[in-house]
C-alpha atoms as a PDB file:
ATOM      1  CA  UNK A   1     -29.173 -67.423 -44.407  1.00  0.00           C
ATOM      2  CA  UNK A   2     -25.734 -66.071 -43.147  1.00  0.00           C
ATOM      3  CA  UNK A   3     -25.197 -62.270 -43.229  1.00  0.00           C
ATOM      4  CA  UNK A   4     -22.565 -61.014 -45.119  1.00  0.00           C
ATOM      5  CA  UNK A   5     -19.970 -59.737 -43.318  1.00  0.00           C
ATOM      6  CA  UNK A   6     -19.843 -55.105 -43.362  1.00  0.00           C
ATOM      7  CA  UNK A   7     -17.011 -53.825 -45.233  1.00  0.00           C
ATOM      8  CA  UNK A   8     -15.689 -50.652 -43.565  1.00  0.00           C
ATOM      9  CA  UNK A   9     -13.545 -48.477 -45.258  1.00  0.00           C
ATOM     10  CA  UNK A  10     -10.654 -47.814 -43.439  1.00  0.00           C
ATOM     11  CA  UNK A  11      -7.676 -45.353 -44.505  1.00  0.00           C
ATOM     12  CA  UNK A  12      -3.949 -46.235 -44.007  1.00  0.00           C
ATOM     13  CA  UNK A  13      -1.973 -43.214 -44.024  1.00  0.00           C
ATOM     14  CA  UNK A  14       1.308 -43.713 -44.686  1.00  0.00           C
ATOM     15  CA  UNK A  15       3.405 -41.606 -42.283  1.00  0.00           C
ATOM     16  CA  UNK A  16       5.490 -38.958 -43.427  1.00  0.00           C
ATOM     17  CA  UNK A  17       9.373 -39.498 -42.714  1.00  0.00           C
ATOM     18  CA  UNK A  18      11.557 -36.858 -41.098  1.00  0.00           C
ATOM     19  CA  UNK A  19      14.144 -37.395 -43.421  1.00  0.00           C
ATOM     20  CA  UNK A  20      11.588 -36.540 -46.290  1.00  0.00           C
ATOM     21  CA  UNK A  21      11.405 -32.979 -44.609  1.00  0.00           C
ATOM     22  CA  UNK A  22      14.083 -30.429 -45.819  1.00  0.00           C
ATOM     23  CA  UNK A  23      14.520 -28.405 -42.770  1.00  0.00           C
ATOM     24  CA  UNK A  24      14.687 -31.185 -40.515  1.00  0.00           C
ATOM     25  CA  UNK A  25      18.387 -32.283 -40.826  1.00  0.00           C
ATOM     26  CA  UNK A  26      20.099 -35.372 -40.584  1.00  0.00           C
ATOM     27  CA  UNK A  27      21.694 -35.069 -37.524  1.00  0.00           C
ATOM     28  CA  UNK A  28      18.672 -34.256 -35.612  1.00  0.00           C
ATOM     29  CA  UNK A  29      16.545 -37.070 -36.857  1.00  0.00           C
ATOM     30  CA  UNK A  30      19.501 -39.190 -36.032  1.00  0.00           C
ATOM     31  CA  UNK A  31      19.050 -38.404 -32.030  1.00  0.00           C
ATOM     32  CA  UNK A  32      15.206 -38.465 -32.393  1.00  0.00           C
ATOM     33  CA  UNK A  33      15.748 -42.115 -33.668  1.00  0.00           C
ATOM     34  CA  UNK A  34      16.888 -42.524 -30.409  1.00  0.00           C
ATOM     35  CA  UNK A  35      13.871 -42.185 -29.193  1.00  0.00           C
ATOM     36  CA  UNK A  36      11.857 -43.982 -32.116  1.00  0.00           C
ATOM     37  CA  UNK A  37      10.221 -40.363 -33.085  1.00  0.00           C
ATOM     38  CA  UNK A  38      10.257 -41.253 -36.637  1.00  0.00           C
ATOM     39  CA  UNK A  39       7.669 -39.656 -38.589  1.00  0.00           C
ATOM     40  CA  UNK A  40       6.204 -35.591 -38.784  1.00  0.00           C
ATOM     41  CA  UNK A  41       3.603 -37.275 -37.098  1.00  0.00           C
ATOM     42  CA  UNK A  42       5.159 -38.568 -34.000  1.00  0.00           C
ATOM     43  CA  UNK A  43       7.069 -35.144 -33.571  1.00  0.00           C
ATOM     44  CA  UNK A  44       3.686 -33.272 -33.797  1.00  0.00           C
ATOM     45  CA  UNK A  45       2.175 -35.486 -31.225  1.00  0.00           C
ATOM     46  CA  UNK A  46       5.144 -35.067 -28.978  1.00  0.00           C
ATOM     47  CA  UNK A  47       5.493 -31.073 -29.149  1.00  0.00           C
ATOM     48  CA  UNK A  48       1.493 -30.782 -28.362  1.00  0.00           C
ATOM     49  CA  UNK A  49       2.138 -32.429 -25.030  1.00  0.00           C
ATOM     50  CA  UNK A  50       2.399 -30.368 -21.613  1.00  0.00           C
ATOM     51  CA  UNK A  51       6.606 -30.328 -21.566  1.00  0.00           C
ATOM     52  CA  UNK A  52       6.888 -31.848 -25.193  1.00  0.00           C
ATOM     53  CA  UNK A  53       8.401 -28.640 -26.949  1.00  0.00           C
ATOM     54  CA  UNK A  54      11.286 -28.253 -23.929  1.00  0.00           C
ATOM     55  CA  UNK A  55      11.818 -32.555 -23.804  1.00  0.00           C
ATOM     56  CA  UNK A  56      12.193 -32.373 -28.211  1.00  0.00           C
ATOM     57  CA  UNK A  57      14.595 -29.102 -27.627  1.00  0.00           C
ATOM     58  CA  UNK A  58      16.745 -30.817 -24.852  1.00  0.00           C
ATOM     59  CA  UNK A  59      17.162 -33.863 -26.324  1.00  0.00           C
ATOM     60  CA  UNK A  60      18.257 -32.280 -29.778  1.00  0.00           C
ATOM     61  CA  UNK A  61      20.236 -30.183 -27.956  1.00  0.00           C
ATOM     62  CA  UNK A  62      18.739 -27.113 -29.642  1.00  0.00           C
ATOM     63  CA  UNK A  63      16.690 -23.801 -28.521  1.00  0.00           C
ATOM     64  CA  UNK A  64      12.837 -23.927 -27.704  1.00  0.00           C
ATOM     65  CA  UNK A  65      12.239 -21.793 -30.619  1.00  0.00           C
ATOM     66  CA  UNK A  66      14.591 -24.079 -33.035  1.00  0.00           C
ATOM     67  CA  UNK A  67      12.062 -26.539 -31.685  1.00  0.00           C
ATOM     68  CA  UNK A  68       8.907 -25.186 -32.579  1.00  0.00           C
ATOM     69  CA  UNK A  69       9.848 -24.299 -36.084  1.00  0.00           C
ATOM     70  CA  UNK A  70      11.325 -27.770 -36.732  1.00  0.00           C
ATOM     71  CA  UNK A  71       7.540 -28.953 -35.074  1.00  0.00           C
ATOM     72  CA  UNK A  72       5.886 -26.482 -37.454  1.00  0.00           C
ATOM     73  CA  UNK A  73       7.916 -27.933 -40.433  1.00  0.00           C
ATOM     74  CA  UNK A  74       6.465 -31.117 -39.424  1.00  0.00           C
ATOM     75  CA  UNK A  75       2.864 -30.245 -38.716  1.00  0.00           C
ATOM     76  CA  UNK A  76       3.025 -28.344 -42.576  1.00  0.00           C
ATOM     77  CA  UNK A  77       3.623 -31.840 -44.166  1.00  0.00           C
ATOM     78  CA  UNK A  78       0.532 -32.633 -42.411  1.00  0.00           C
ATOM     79  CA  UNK A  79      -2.516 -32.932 -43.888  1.00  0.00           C
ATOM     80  CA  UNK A  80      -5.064 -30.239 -41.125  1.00  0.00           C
ATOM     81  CA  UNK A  81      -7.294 -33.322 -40.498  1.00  0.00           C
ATOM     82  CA  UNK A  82      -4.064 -35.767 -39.439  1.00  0.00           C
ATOM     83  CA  UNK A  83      -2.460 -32.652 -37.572  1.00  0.00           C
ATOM     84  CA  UNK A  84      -5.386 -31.858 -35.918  1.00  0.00           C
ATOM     85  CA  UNK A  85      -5.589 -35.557 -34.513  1.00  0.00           C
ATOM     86  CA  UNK A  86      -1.902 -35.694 -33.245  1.00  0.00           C
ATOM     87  CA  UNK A  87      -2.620 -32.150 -31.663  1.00  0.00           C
ATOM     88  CA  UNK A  88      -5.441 -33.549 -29.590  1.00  0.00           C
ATOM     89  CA  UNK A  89      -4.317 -34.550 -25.765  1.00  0.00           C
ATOM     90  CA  UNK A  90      -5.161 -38.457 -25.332  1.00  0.00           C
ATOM     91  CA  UNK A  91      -5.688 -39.129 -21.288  1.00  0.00           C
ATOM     92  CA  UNK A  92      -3.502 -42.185 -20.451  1.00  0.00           C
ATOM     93  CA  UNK A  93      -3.406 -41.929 -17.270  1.00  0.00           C
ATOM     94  CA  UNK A  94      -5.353 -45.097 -16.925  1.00  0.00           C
ATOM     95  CA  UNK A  95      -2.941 -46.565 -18.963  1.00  0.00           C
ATOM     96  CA  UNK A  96       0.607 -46.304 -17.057  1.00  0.00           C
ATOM     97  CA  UNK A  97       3.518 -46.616 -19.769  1.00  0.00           C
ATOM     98  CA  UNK A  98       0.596 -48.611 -21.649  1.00  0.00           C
ATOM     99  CA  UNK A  99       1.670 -52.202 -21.280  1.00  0.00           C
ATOM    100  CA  UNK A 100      -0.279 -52.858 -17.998  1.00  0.00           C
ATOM    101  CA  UNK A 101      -2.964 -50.990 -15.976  1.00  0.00           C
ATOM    102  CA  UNK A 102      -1.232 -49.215 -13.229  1.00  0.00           C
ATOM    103  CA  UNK A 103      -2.183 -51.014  -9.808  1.00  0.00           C
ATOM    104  CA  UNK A 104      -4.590 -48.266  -7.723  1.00  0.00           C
ATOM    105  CA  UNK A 105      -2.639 -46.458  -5.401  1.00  0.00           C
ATOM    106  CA  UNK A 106      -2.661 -46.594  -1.488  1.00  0.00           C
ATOM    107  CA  UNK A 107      -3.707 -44.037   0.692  1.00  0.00           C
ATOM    108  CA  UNK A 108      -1.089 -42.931   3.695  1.00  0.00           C
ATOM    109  CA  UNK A 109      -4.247 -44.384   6.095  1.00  0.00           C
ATOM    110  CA  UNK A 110      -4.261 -47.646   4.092  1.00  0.00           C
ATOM    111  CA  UNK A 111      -0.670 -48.423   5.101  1.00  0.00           C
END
């Protein structure tokens, strides 16, 4: 007898586009296309890191607070379960830049 294989459910969500977000305007998704920040969701993720808020407002060329209120325009097309999950730090550090594990690093003695 062969088992039937288990159905999970699984949800897509369907990001939500800057452009569909009024205050966001086109000139500043423009340069965040740059840096393939695309969605409310990426931009959430990206201000809830450690420098995220100052990196978004530098690279928009805009004020930290300009910042944060575009992020919070973001975050409110959200649904509280989704922006909860972007808002939560993710340790990479294992990771590197993702593609490969980082080699260990030496100690000064091991040289």
């Amino acid at each position: 007898m062969v088992a039937e294989p288990v159905k999970s459910e699984t949800h897509k969500v369907k990001d939500v586009p800057l452009e569909s977000i009024d205050e966001w305007p086109p000139e500043l998704v423009a340069k965040l296309k740059e840096l393939w920040i695309t969605s409310a969701e990426q931009v959430v993720a990206a201000g809830a890191t450690a420098s995220g808020i100052s990196a978004l407002a530098e690279h928009l060329n805009i004020s930290e607070d300009q910042a944060t209120r575009l992020i919070a325009a973001a975050r409110s097309r959200l649904s509280p379960e989704v922006a909860a999950e972007m808002e939560t730090p993710v340790d990479t550090s294992d990771y590197g830049i993702g593609a490969i594990k980082p080699p260990k690093r030496r100690r000064k003695t091991d040289e």
